[in-house]
Each structure stands twice: as C-alpha cells, then as structure tokens.
N, C-alpha and C. Protein backbone atom coordinates (compact mmCIF):
# COMPACT_ATOMS: atom_id res chain seq x y z
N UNK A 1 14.24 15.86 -4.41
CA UNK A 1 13.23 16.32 -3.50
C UNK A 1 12.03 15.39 -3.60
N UNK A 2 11.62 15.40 -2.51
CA UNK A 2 10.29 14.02 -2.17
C UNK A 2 9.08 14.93 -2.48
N UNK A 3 8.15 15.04 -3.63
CA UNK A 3 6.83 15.65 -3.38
C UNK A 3 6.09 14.76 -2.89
N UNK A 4 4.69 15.18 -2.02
CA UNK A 4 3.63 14.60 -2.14
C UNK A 4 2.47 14.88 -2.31
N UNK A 5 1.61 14.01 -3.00
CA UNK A 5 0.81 14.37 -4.28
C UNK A 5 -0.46 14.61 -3.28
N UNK A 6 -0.48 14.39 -2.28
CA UNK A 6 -1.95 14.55 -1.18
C UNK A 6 -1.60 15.76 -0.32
N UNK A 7 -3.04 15.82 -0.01
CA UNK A 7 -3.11 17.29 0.46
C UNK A 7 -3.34 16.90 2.32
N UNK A 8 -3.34 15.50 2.18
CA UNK A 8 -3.06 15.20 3.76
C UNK A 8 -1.38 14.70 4.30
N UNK A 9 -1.37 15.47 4.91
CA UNK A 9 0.58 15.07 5.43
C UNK A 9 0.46 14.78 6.54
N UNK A 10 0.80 13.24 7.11
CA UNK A 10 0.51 12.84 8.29
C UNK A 10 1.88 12.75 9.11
N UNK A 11 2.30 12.91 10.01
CA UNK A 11 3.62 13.07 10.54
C UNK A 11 3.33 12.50 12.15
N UNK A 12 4.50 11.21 12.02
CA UNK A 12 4.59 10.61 13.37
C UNK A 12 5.60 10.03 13.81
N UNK A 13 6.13 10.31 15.56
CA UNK A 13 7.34 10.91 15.73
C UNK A 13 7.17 9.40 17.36
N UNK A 14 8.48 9.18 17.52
CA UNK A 14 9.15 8.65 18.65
C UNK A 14 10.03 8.56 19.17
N UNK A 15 10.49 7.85 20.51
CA UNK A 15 11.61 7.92 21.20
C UNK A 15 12.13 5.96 21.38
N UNK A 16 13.10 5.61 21.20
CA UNK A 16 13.49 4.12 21.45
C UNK A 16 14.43 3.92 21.70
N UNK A 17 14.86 3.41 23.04
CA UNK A 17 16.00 2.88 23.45
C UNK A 17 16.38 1.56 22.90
N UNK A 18 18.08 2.13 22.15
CA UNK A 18 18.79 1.25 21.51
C UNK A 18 19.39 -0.33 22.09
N UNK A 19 20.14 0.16 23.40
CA UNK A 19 20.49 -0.65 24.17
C UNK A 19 21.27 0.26 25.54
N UNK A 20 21.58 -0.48 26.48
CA UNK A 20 22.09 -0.19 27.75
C UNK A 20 22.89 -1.23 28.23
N UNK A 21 24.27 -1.28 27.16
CA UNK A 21 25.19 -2.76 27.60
C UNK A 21 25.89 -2.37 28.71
N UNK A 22 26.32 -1.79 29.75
CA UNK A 22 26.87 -1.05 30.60
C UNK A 22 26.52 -1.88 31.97
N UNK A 23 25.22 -2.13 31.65
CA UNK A 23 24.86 -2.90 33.19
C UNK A 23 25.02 -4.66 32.88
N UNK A 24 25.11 -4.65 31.84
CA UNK A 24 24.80 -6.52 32.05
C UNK A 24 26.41 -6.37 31.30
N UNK A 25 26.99 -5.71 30.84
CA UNK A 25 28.25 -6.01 30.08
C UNK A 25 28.18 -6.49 28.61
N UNK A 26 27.34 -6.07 28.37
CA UNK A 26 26.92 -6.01 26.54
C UNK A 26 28.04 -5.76 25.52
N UNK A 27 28.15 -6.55 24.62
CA UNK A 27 29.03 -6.54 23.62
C UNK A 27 29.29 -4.71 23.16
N UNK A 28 28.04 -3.08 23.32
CA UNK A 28 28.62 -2.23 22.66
C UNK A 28 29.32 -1.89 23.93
N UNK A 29 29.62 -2.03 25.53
CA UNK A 29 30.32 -1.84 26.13
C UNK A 29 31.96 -2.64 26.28
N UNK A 30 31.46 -3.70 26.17
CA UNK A 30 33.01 -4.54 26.49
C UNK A 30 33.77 -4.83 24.69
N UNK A 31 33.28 -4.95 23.81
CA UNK A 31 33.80 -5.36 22.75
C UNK A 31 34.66 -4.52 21.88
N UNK A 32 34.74 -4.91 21.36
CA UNK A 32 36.07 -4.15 19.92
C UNK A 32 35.27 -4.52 18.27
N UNK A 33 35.61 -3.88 17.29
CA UNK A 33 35.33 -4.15 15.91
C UNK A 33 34.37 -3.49 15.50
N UNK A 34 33.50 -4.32 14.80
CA UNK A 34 32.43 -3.87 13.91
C UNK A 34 31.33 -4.66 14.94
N UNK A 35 30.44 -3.69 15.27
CA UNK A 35 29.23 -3.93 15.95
C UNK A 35 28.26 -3.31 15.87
N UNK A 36 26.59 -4.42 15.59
CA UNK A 36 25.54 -3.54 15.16
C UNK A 36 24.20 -3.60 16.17
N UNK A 37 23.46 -2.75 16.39
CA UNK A 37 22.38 -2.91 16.93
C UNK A 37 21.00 -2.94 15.66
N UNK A 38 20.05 -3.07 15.74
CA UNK A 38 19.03 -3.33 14.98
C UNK A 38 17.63 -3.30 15.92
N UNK A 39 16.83 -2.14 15.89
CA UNK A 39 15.17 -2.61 16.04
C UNK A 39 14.15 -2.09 15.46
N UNK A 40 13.67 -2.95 15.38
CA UNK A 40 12.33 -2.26 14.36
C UNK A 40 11.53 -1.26 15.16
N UNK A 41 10.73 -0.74 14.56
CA UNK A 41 9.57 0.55 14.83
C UNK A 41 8.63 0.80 14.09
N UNK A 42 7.29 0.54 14.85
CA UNK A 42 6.11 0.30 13.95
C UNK A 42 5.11 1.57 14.06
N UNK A 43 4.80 2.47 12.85
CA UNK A 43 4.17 3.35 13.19
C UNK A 43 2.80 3.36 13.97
N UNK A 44 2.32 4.16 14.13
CA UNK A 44 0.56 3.92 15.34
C UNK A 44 -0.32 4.10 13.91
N UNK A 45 0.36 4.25 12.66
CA UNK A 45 -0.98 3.96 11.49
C UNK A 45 0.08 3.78 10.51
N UNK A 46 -0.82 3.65 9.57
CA UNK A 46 -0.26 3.10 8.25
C UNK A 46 -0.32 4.44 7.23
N UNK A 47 1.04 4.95 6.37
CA UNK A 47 0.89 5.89 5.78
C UNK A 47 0.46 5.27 4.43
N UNK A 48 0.09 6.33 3.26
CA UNK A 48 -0.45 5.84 1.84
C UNK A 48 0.59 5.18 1.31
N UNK A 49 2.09 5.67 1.43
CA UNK A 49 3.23 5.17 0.84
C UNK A 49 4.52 5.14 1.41
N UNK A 50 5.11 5.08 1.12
CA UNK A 50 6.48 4.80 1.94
C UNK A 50 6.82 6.61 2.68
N UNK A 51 7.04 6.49 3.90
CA UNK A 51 7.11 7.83 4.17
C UNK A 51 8.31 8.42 3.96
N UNK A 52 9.14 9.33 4.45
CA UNK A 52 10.23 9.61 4.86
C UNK A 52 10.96 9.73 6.48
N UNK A 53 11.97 9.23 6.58
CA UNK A 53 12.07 9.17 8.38
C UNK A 53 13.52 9.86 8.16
N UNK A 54 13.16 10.58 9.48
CA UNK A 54 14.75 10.76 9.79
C UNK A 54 14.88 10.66 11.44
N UNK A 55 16.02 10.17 11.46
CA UNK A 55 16.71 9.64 12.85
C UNK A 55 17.52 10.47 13.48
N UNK A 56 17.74 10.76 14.83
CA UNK A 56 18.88 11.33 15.55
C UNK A 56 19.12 10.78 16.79
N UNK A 57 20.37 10.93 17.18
CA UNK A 57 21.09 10.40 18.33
C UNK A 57 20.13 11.55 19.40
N UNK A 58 19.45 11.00 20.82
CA UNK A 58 18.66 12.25 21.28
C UNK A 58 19.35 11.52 22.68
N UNK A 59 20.06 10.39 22.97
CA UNK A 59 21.01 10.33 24.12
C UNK A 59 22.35 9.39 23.72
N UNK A 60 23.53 9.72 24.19
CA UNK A 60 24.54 8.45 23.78
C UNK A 60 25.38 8.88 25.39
N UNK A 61 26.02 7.66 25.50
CA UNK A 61 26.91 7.70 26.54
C UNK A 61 28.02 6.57 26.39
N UNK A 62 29.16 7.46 26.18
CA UNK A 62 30.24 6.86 25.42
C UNK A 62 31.12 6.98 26.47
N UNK A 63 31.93 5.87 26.45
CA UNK A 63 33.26 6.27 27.76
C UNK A 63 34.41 7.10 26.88
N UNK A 64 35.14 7.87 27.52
CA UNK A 64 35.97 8.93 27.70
C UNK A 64 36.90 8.58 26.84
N UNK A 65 37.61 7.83 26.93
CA UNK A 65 38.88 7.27 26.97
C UNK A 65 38.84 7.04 25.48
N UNK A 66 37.92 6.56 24.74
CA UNK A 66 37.70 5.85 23.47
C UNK A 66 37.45 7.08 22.46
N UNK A 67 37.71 6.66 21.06
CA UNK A 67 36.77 7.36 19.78
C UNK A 67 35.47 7.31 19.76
N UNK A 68 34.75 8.48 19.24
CA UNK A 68 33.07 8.01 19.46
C UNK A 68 32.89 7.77 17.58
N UNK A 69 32.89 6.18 17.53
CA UNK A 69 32.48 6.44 16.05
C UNK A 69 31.39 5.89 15.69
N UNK A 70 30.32 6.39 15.18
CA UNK A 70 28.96 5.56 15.36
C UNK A 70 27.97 6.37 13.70
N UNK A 71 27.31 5.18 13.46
CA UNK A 71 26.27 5.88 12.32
C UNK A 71 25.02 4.64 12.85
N UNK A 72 24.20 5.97 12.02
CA UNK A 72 22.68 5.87 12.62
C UNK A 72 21.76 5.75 11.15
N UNK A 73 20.58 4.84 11.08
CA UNK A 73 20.06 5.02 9.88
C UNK A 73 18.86 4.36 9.96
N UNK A 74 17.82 4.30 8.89
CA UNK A 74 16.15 3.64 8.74
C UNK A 74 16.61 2.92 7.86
N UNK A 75 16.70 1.76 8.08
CA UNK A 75 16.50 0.71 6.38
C UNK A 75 14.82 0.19 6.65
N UNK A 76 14.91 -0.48 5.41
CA UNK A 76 13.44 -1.04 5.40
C UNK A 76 11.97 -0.62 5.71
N UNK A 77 12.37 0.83 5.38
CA UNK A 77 11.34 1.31 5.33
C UNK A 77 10.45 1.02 4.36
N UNK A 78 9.20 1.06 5.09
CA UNK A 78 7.38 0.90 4.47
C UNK A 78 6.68 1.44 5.01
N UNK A 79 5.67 1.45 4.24
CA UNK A 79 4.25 2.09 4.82
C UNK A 79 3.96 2.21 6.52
N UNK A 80 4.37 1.09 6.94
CA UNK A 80 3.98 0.16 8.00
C UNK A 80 4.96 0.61 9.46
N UNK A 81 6.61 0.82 9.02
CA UNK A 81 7.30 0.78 9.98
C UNK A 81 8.63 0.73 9.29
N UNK A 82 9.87 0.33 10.22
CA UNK A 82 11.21 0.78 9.82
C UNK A 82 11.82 0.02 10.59
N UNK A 83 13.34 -0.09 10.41
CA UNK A 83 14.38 -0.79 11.15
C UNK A 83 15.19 0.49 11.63
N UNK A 84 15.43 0.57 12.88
CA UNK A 84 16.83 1.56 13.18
C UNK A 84 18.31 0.94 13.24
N UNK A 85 19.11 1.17 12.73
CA UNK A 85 20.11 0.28 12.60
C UNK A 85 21.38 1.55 13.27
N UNK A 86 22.09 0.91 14.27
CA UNK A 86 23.11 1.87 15.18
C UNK A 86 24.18 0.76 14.45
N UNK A 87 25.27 1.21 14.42
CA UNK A 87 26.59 1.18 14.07
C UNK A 87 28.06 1.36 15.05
N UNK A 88 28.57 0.95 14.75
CA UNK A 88 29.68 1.11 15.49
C UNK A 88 31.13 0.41 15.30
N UNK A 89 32.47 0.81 15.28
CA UNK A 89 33.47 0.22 15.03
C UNK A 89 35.00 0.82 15.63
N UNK A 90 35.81 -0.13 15.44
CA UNK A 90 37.01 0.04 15.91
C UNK A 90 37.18 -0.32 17.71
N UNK A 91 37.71 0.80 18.83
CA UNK A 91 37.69 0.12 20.18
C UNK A 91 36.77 1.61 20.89
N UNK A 92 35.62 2.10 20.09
CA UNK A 92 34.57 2.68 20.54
C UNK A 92 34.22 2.24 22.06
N UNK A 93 33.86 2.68 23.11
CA UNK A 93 32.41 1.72 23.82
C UNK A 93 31.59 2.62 24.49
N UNK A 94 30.48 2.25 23.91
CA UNK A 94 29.25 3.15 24.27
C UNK A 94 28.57 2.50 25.28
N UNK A 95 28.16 2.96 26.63
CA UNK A 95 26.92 2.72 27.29
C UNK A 95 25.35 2.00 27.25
N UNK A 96 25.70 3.37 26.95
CA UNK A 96 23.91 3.30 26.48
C UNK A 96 23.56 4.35 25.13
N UNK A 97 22.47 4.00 24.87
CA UNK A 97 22.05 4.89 23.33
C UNK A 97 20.49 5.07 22.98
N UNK A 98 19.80 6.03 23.02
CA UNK A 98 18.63 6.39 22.86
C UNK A 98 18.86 7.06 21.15
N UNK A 99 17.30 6.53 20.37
CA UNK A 99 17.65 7.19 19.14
C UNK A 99 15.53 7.71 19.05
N UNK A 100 15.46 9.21 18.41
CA UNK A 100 14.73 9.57 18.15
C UNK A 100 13.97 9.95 16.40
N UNK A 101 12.93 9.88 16.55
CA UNK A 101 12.62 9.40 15.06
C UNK A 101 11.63 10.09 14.73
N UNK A 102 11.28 10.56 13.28
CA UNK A 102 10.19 11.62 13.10
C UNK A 102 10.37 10.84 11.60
N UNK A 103 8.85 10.79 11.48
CA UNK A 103 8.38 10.06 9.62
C UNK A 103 7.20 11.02 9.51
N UNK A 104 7.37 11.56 7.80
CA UNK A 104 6.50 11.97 7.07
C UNK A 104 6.31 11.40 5.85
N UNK A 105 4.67 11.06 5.66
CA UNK A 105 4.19 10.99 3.87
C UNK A 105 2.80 11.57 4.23
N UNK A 106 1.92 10.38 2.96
CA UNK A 106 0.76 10.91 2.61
C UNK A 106 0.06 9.98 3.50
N UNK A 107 -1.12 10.11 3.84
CA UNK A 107 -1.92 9.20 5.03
C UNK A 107 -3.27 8.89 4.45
N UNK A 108 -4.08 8.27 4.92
CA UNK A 108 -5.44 7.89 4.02
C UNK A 108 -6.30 8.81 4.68
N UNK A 109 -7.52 9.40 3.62
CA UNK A 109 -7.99 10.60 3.77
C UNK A 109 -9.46 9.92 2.89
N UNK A 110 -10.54 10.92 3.78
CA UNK A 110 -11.95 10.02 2.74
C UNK A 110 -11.77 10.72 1.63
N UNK A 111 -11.73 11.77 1.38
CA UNK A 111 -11.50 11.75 -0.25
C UNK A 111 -10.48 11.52 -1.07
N UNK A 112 -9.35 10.54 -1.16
CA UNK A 112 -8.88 9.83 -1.42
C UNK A 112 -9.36 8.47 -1.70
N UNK A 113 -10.30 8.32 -3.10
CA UNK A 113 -11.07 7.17 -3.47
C UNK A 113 -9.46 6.43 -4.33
N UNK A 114 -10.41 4.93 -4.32
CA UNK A 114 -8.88 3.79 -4.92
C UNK A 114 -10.40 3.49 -5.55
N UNK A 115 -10.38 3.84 -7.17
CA UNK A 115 -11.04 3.02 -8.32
C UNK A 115 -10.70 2.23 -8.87
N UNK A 116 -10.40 1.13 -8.66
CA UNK A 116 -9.77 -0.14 -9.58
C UNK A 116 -10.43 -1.10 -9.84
C-alpha cells in the first residue's frame, strides 16, 4: 500500500488518443506480431514525488474477425509525467484506441517548508 505523508493529495486526470491506423493503414491495423505504441503525458503541475497512475482502455475498436489481445501500462513515471505504453500481439488489428488516465500523490503546499 502507497501512504502519503502530506495532508495535500493532488489528483490529475486525462484523455489521449493512442493512434487511429485504420485511415492511413497503420501498422496496429494492417500488421501481425508484436506491436507497440508509446506516448508520453505531461502532468499540468508537478507532484512532490512520484505519483501513482492508473490507466484504462476508455475507447478501442478492434475488427471482428481477430483476437483482441492488448495490455496497457505507465512506465517512467515521475514527478513530472509518464509514458503510456499500448501493446499488442499475434494477428490482433485494432483501429483505433483512446486510453484514459488518472495520477495521484503529494503536491507542493506552503506549509510544506524544504530546510536544507
């Protein structure tokens, strides 16, 4: 379990489209294997410490015919921002993909002095 030691909990939330290979013929529509998407996401402030994020699929559009096999995740998380990293493998093909995102930590607060 994540405590946090401040009595300010700042929580900040978005929406980001992954990709839309469907119209130009993008590798997660036409391809086969192991295939990744990747984009970063920069919060609108800076938390005290590394926050916590969690991700969800909030649109996918997968053709019919196929397996839907897909994972979703934050690497590189910091203070600052995050990577969303979409996944995908085997003869999947997805459309398009919207992923939604919500981060919590501690945030800077005036009484929160740094004596060093």
């Amino acid at each position: 379990m994540r405590r946090f030691t401040s009595h300010v909990l700042g929580v900040d939330r978005g929406s980001i489209p992954l990709f839309s290979d469907f119209e130009d013929g993008g590798p997660m529509w036409t391809d086969t294997g192991p295939r990744e998407v990747r984009r970063s996401v920069a919060f609108s402030e800076s938390f005290r410490d590394v926050p916590v994020v969690q991700i969800s699929l909030s649109m996918w559009d997968v053709h019919h015919a196929t397996n839907m096999r897909a994972e979703i995740l934050a690497e590189n998380v910091t203070s600052e921002g995050f990577d969303v990293v979409f996944r995908t493998w085997g003869d999947t093909r997805i459309a398009r993909m919207r992923a939604d995102w919500l981060a919590l930590g501690d945030v800077p607060h005036e009484d929160n002095w740094d004596i060093g």
